[in-house]
C-alpha atoms as a PDB file:
ATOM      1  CA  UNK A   1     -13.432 -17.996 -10.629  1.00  0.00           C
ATOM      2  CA  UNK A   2     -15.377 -21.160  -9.570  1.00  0.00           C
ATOM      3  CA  UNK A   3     -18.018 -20.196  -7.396  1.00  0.00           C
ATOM      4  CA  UNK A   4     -19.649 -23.431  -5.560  1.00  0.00           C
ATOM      5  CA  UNK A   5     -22.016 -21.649  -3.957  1.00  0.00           C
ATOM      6  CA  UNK A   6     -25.595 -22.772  -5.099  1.00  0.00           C
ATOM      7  CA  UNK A   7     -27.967 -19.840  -6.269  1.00  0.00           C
ATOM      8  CA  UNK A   8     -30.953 -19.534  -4.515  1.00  0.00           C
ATOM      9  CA  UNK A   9     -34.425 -18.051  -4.657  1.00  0.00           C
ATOM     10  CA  UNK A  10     -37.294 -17.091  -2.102  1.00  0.00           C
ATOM     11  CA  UNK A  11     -40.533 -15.678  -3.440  1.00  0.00           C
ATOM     12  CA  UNK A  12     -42.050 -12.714  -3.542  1.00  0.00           C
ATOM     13  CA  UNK A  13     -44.246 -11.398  -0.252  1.00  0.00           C
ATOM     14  CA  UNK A  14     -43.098 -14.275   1.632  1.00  0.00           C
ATOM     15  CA  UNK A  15     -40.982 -14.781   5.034  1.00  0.00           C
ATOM     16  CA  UNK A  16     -38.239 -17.025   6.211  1.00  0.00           C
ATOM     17  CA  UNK A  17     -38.055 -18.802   9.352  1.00  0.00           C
ATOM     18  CA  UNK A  18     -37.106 -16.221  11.219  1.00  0.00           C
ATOM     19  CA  UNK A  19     -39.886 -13.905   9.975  1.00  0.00           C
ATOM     20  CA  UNK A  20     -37.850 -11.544   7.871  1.00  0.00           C
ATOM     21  CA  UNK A  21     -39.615 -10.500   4.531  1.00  0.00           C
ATOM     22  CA  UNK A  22     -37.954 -12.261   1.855  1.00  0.00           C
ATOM     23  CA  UNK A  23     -37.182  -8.723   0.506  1.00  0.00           C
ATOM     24  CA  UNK A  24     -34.990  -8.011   3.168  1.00  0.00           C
ATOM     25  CA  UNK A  25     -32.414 -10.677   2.174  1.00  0.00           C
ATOM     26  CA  UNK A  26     -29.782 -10.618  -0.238  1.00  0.00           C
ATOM     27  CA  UNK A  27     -30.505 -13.700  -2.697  1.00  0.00           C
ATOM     28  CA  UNK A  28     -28.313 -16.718  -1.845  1.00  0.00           C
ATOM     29  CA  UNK A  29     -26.479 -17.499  -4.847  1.00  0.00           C
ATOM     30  CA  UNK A  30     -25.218 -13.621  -5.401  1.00  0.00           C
ATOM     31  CA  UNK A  31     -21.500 -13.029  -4.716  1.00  0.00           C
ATOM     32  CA  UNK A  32     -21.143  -9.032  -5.489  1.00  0.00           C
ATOM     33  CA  UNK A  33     -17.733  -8.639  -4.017  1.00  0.00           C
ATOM     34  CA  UNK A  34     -16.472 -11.961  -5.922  1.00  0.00           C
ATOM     35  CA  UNK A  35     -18.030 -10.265  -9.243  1.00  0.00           C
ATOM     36  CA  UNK A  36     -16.597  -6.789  -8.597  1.00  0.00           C
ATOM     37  CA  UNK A  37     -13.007  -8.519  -7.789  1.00  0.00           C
ATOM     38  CA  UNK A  38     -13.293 -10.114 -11.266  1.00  0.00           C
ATOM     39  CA  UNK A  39     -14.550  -7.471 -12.925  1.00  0.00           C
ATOM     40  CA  UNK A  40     -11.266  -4.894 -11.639  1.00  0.00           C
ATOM     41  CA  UNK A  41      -9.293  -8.111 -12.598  1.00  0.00           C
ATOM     42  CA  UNK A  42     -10.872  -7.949 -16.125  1.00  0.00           C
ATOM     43  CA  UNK A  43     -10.651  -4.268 -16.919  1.00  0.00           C
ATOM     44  CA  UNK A  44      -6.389  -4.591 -15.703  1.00  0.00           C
ATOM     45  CA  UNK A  45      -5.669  -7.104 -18.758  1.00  0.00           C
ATOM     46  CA  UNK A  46      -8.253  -5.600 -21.100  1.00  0.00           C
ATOM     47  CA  UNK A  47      -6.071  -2.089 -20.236  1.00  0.00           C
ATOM     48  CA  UNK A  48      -3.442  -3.427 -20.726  1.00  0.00           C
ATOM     49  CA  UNK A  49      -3.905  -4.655 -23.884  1.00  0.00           C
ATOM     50  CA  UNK A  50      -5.222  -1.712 -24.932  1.00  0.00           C
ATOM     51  CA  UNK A  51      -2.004   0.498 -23.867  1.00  0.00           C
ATOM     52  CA  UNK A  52       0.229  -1.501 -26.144  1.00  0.00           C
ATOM     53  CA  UNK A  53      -2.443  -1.283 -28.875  1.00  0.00           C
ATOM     54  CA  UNK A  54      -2.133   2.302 -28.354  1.00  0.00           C
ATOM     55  CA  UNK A  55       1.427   2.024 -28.628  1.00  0.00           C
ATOM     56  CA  UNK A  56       2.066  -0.187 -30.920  1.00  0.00           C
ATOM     57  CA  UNK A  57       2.952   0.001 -35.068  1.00  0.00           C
ATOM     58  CA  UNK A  58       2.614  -3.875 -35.864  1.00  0.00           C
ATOM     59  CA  UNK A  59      -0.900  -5.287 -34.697  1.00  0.00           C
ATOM     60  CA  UNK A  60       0.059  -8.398 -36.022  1.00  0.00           C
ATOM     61  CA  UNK A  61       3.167  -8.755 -34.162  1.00  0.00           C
ATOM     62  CA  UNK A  62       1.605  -7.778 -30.284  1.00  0.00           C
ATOM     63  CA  UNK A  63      -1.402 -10.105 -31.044  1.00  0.00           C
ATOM     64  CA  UNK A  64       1.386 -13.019 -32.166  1.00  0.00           C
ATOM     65  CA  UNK A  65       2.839 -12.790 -28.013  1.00  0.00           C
ATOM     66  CA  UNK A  66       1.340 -15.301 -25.723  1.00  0.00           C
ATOM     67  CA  UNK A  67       1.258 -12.353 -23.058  1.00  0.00           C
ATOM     68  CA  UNK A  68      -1.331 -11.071 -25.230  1.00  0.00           C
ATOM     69  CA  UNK A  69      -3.641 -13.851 -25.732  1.00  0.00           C
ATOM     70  CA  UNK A  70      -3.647 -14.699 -22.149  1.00  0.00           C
ATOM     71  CA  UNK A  71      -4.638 -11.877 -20.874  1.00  0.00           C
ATOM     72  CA  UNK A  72      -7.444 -11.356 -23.588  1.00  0.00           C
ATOM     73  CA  UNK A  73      -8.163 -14.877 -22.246  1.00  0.00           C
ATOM     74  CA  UNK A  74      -8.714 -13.812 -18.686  1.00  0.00           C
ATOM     75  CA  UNK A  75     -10.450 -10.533 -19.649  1.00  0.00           C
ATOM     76  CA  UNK A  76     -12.801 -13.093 -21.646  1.00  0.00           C
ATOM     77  CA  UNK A  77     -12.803 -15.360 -18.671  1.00  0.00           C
ATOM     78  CA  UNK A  78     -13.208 -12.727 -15.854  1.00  0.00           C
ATOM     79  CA  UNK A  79     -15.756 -10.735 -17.250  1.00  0.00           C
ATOM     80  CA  UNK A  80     -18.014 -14.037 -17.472  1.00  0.00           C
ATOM     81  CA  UNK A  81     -17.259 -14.962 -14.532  1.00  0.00           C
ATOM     82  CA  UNK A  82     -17.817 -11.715 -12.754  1.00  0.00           C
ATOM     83  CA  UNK A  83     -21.475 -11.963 -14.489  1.00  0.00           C
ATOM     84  CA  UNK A  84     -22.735 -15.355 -13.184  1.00  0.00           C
ATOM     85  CA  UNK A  85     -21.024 -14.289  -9.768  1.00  0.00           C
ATOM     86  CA  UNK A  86     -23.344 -10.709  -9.871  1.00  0.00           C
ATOM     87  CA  UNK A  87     -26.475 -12.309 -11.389  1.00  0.00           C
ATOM     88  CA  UNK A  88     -26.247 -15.844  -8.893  1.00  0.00           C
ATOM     89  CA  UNK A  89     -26.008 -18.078 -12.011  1.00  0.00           C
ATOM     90  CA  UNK A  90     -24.075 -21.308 -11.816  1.00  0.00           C
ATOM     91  CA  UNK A  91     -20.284 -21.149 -11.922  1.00  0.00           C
ATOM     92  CA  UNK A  92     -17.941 -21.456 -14.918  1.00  0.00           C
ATOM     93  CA  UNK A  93     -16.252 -24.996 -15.293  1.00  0.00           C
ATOM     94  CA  UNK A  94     -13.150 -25.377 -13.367  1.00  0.00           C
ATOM     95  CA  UNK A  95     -11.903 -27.068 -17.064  1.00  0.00           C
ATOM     96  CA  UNK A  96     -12.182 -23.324 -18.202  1.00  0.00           C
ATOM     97  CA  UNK A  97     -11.197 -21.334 -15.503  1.00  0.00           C
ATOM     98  CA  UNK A  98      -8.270 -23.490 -14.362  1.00  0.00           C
ATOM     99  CA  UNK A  99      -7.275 -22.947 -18.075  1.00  0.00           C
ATOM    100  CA  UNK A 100      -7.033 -18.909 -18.103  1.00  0.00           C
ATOM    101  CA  UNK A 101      -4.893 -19.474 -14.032  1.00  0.00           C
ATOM    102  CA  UNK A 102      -2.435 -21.720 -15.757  1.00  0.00           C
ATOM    103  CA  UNK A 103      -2.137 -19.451 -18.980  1.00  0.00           C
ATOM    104  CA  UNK A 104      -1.406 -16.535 -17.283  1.00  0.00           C
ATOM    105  CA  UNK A 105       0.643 -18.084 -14.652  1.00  0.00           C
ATOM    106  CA  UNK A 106       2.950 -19.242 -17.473  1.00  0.00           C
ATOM    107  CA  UNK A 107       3.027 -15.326 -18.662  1.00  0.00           C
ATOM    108  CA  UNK A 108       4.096 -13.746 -15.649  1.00  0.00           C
ATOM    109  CA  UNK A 109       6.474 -16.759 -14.335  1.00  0.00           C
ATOM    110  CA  UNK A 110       7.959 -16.944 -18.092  1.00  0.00           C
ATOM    111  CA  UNK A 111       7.900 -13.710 -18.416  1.00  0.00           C
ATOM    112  CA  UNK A 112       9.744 -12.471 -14.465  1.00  0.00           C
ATOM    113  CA  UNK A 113      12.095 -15.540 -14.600  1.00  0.00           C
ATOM    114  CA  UNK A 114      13.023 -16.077 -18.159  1.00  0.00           C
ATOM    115  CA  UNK A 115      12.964 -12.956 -20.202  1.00  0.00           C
ATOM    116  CA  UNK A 116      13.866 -10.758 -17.639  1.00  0.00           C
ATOM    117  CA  UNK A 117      16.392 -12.349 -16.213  1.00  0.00           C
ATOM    118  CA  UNK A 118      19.878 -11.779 -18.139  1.00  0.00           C
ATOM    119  CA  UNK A 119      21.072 -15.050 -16.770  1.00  0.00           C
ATOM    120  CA  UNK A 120      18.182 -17.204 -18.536  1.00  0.00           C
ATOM    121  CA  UNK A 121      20.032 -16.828 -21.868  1.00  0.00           C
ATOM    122  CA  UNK A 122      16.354 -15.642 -23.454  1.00  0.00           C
ATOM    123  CA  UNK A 123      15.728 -12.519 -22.101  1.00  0.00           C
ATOM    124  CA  UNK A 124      14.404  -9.636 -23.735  1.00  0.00           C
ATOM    125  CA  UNK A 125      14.874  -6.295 -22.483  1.00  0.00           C
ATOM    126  CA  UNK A 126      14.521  -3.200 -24.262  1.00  0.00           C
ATOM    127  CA  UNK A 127      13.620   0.497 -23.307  1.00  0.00           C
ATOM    128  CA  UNK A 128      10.477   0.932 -23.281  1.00  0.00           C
ATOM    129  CA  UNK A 129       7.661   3.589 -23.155  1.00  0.00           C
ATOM    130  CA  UNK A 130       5.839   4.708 -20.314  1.00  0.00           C
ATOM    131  CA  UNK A 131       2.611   3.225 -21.596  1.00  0.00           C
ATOM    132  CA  UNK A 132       4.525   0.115 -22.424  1.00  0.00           C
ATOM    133  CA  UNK A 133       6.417   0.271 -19.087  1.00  0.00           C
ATOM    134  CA  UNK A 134       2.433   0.588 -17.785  1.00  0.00           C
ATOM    135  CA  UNK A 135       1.382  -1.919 -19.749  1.00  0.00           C
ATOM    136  CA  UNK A 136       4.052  -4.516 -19.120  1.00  0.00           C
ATOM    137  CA  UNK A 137       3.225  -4.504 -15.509  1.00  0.00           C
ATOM    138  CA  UNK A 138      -0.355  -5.040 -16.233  1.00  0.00           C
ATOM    139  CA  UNK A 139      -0.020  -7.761 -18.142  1.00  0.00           C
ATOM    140  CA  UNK A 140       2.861  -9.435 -16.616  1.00  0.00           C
ATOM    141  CA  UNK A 141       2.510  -8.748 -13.090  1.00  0.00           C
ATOM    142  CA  UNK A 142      -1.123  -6.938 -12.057  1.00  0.00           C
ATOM    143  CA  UNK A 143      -3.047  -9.769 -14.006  1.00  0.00           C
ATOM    144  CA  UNK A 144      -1.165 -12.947 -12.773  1.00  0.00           C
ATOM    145  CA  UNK A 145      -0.947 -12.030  -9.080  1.00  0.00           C
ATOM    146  CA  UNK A 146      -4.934 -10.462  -8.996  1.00  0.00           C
ATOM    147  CA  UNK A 147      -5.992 -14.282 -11.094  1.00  0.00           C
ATOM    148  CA  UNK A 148      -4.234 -16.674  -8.330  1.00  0.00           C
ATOM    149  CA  UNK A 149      -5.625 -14.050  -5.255  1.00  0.00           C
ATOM    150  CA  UNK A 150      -9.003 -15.288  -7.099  1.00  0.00           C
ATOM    151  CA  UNK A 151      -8.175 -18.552  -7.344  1.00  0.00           C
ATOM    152  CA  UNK A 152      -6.592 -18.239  -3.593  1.00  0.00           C
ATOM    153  CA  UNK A 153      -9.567 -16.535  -1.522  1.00  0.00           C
ATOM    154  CA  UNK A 154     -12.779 -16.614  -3.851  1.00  0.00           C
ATOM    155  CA  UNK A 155     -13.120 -19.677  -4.721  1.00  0.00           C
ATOM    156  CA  UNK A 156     -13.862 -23.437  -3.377  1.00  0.00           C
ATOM    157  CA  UNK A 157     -10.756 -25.927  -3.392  1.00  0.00           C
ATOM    158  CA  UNK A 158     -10.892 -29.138  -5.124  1.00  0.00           C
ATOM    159  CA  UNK A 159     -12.521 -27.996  -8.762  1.00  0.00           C
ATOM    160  CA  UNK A 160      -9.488 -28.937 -10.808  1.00  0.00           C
ATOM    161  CA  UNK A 161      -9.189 -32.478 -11.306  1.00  0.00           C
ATOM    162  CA  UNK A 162      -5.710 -34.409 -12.319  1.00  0.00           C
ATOM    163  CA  UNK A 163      -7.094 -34.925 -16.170  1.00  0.00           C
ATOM    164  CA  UNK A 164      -7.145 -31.026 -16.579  1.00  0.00           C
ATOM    165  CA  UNK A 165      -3.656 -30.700 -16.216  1.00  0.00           C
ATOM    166  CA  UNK A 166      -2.774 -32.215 -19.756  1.00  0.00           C
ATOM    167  CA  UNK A 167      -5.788 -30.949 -21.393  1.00  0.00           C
ATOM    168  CA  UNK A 168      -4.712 -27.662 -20.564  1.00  0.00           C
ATOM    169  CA  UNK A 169      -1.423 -28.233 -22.521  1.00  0.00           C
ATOM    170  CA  UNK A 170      -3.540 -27.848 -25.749  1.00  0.00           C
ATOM    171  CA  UNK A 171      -3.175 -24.126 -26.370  1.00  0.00           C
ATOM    172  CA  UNK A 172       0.703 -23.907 -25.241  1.00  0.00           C
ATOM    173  CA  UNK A 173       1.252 -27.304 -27.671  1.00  0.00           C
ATOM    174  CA  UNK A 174      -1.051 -25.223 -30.351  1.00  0.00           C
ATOM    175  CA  UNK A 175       0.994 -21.936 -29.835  1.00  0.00           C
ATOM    176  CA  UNK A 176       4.196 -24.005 -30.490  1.00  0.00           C
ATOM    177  CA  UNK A 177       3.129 -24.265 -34.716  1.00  0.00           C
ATOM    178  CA  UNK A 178       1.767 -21.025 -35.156  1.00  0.00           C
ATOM    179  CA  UNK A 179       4.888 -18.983 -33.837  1.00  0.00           C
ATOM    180  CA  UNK A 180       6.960 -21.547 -36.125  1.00  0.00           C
ATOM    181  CA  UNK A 181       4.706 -21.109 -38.909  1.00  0.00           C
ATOM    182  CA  UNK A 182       3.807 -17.541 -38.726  1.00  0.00           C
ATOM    183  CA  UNK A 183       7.659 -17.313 -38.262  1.00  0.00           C
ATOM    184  CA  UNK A 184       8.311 -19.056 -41.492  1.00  0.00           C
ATOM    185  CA  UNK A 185       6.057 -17.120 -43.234  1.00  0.00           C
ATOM    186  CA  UNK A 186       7.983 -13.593 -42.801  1.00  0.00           C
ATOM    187  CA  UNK A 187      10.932 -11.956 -44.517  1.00  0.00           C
ATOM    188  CA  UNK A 188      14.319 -12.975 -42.558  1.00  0.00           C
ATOM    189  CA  UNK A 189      15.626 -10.053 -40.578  1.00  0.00           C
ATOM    190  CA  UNK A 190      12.047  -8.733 -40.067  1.00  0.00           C
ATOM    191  CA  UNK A 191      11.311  -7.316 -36.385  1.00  0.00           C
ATOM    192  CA  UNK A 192       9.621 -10.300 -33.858  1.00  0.00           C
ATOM    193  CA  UNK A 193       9.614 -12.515 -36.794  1.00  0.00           C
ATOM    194  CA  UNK A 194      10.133 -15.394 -34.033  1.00  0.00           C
ATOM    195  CA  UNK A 195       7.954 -14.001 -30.504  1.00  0.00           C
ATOM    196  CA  UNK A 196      10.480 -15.254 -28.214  1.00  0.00           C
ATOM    197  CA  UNK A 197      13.903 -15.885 -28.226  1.00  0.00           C
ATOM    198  CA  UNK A 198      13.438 -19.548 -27.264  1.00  0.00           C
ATOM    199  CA  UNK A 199      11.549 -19.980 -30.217  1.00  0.00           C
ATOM    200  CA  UNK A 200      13.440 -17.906 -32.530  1.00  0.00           C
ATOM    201  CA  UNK A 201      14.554 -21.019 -35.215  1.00  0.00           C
ATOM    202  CA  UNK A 202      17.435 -18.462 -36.655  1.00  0.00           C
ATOM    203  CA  UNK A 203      18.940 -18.365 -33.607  1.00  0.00           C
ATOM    204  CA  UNK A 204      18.476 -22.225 -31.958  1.00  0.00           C
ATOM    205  CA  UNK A 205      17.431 -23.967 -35.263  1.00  0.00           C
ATOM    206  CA  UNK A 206      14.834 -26.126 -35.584  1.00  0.00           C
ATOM    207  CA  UNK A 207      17.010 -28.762 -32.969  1.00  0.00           C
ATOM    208  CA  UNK A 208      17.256 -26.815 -30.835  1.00  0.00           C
ATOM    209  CA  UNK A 209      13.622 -25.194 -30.408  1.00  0.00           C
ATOM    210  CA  UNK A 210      12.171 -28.660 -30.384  1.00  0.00           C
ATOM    211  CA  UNK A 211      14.639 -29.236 -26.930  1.00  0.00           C
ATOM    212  CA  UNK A 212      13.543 -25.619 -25.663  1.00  0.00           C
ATOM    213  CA  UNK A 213       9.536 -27.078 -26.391  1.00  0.00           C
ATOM    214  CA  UNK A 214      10.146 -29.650 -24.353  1.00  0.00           C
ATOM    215  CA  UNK A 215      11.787 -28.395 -21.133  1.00  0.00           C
ATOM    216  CA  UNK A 216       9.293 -25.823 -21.452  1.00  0.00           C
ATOM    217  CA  UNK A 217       6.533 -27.811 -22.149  1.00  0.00           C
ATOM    218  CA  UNK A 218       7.520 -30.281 -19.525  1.00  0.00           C
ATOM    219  CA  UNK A 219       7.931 -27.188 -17.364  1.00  0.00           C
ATOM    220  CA  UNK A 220       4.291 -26.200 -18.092  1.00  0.00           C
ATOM    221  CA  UNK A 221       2.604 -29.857 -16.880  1.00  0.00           C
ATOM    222  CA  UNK A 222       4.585 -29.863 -13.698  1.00  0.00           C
ATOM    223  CA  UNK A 223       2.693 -25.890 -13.341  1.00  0.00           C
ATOM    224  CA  UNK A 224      -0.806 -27.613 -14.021  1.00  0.00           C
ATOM    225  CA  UNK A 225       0.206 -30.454 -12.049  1.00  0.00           C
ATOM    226  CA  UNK A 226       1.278 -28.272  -8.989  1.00  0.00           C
ATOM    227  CA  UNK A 227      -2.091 -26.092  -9.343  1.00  0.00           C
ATOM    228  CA  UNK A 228      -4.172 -29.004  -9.519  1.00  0.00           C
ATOM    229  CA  UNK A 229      -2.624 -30.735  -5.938  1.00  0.00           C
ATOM    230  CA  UNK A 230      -2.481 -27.114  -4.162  1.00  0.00           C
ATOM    231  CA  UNK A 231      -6.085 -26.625  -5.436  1.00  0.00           C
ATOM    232  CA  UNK A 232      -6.817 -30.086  -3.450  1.00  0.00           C
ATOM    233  CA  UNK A 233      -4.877 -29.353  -0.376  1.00  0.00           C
ATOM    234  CA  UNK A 234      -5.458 -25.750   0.318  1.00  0.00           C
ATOM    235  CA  UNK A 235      -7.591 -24.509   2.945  1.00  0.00           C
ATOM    236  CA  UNK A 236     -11.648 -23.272   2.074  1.00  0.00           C
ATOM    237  CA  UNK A 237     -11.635 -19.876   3.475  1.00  0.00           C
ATOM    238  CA  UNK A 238     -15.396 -19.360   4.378  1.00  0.00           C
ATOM    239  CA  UNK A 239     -16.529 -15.504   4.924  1.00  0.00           C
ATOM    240  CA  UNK A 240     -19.391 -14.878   7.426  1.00  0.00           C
ATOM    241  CA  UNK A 241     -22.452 -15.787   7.212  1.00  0.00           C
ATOM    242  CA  UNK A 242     -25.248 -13.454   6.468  1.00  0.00           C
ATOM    243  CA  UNK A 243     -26.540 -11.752   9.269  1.00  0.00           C
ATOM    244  CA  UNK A 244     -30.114 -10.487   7.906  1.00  0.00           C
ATOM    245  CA  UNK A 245     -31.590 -14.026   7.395  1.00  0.00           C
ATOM    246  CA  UNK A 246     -30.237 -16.904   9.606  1.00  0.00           C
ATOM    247  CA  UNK A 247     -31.027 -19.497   7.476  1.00  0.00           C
ATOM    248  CA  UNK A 248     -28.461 -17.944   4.318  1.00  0.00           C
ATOM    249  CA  UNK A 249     -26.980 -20.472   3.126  1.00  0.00           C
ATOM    250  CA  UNK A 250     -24.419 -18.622   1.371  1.00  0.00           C
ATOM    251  CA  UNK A 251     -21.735 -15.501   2.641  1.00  0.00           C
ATOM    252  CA  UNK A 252     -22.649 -11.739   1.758  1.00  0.00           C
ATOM    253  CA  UNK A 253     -18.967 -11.163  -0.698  1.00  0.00           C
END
């Protein structure tokens, strides 16, 4: 997602040092395996979405999860990215792209530790269809693991700085009043009137969902906080250099 390779340009009719026509070489700043990776990473939460749209009677209610947002968030994301990485145009901000990792880290870990775990005390399982059952793996699974393989292997370490971590917080913090409120707002006993069970005030009240908001949201900074020092520590894994024109400055991907 952050691409720190500088786009550049040779003209037209002219040859590089080593006397190749400038034709011959693939322009600097163009990463078409980085923007096809993104682009397949994309098209699996846009799908997703999609296949519980398909299979869903309350609009309102799917669009209410934070499963949902996310991933429209990294389809969003992605696709952008995926563009500047095919055309050579300057990287997204690490602010932005950091933002759609954590956010969708927080739906698959929430998600495959919390509410489908029977000993969490939160989950929520249910039989589902087999375009749900297709769809929950998309957007729980497919999405997470295909963003941090991104993160991992396409892109430069050392974009995310400590500051991001709690600006970051703003949507989860945001999310927090409009589950409450739209909550509040429906009849008592209707279906996903709370989207979570940790933030379901007739179960918890409103004590108890402002403790659950904090571990969780305490839970979430320590995530930001941990993707922030790996993104400092980890390796830069450089792919070859391109073979046409010795003086690329930038790997064929």
């Amino acid at each position: 997602m952050i691409d720190p390779i500088p786009s550049t340009t040779t003209r037209r009719g002219t040859t590089d040092a080593a006397g190749v026509p400038a034709s011959a070489v693939v322009p600097a700043g163009r990463r078409p395996f980085a923007a096809a990776f993104r682009a397949l990473v994309a098209l699996a939460a846009l799908t997703g979405i999609v296949l519980d749209t398909i299979d869903s009677d309350d609009l309102g209610r799917l669009f209410s999860y934070f499963t949902v947002q996310s991933n429209l968030l990294v389809a969003v994301t992605f696709a952008w990215s995926a563009q500047r990485a095919w055309t050579g145009r300057p990287a997204l901000s690490p602010r932005i792209t950091g933002a759609a990792l954590l956010y969708i880290s927080i739906t698959g870990l929430v998600f495959h530790f919390v509410l489908s775990n029977d000993s969490s005390g939160f989950a929520m399982t249910s039989e589902r269809t087999p375009l749900e059952s297709v769809a929950n793996q998309l957007l729980h699974t497919v999405t997470p693991l295909t963003a941090a393989l991104d993160w991992l292997l396409l892109t430069a370490p050392g974009g995310f700085l400590l500051r991001h971590a709690w600006q970051w917080l703003a949507y989860p913090l945001f999310y927090l009043p409009f589950a409450l409120v739209r909550g509040a707002l429906l009849d008592p006993g209707t279906e996903g009137r709370y989207p979570y069970p940790f933030l379901d005030v007739d179960l918890h009240g409103y004590d108890g969902i402002a403790v659950n908001a904090v571990t969780f949201g305490l839970a979430f900074y320590a995530l930001a906080l941990t993707l922030t020092l790996l993104d400092r520590v980890r390796p830069h894994l450089r792919a070859p250099r391109n073979r046409i024109s010795p003086t690329g400055s930038s790997p064929l991907k």
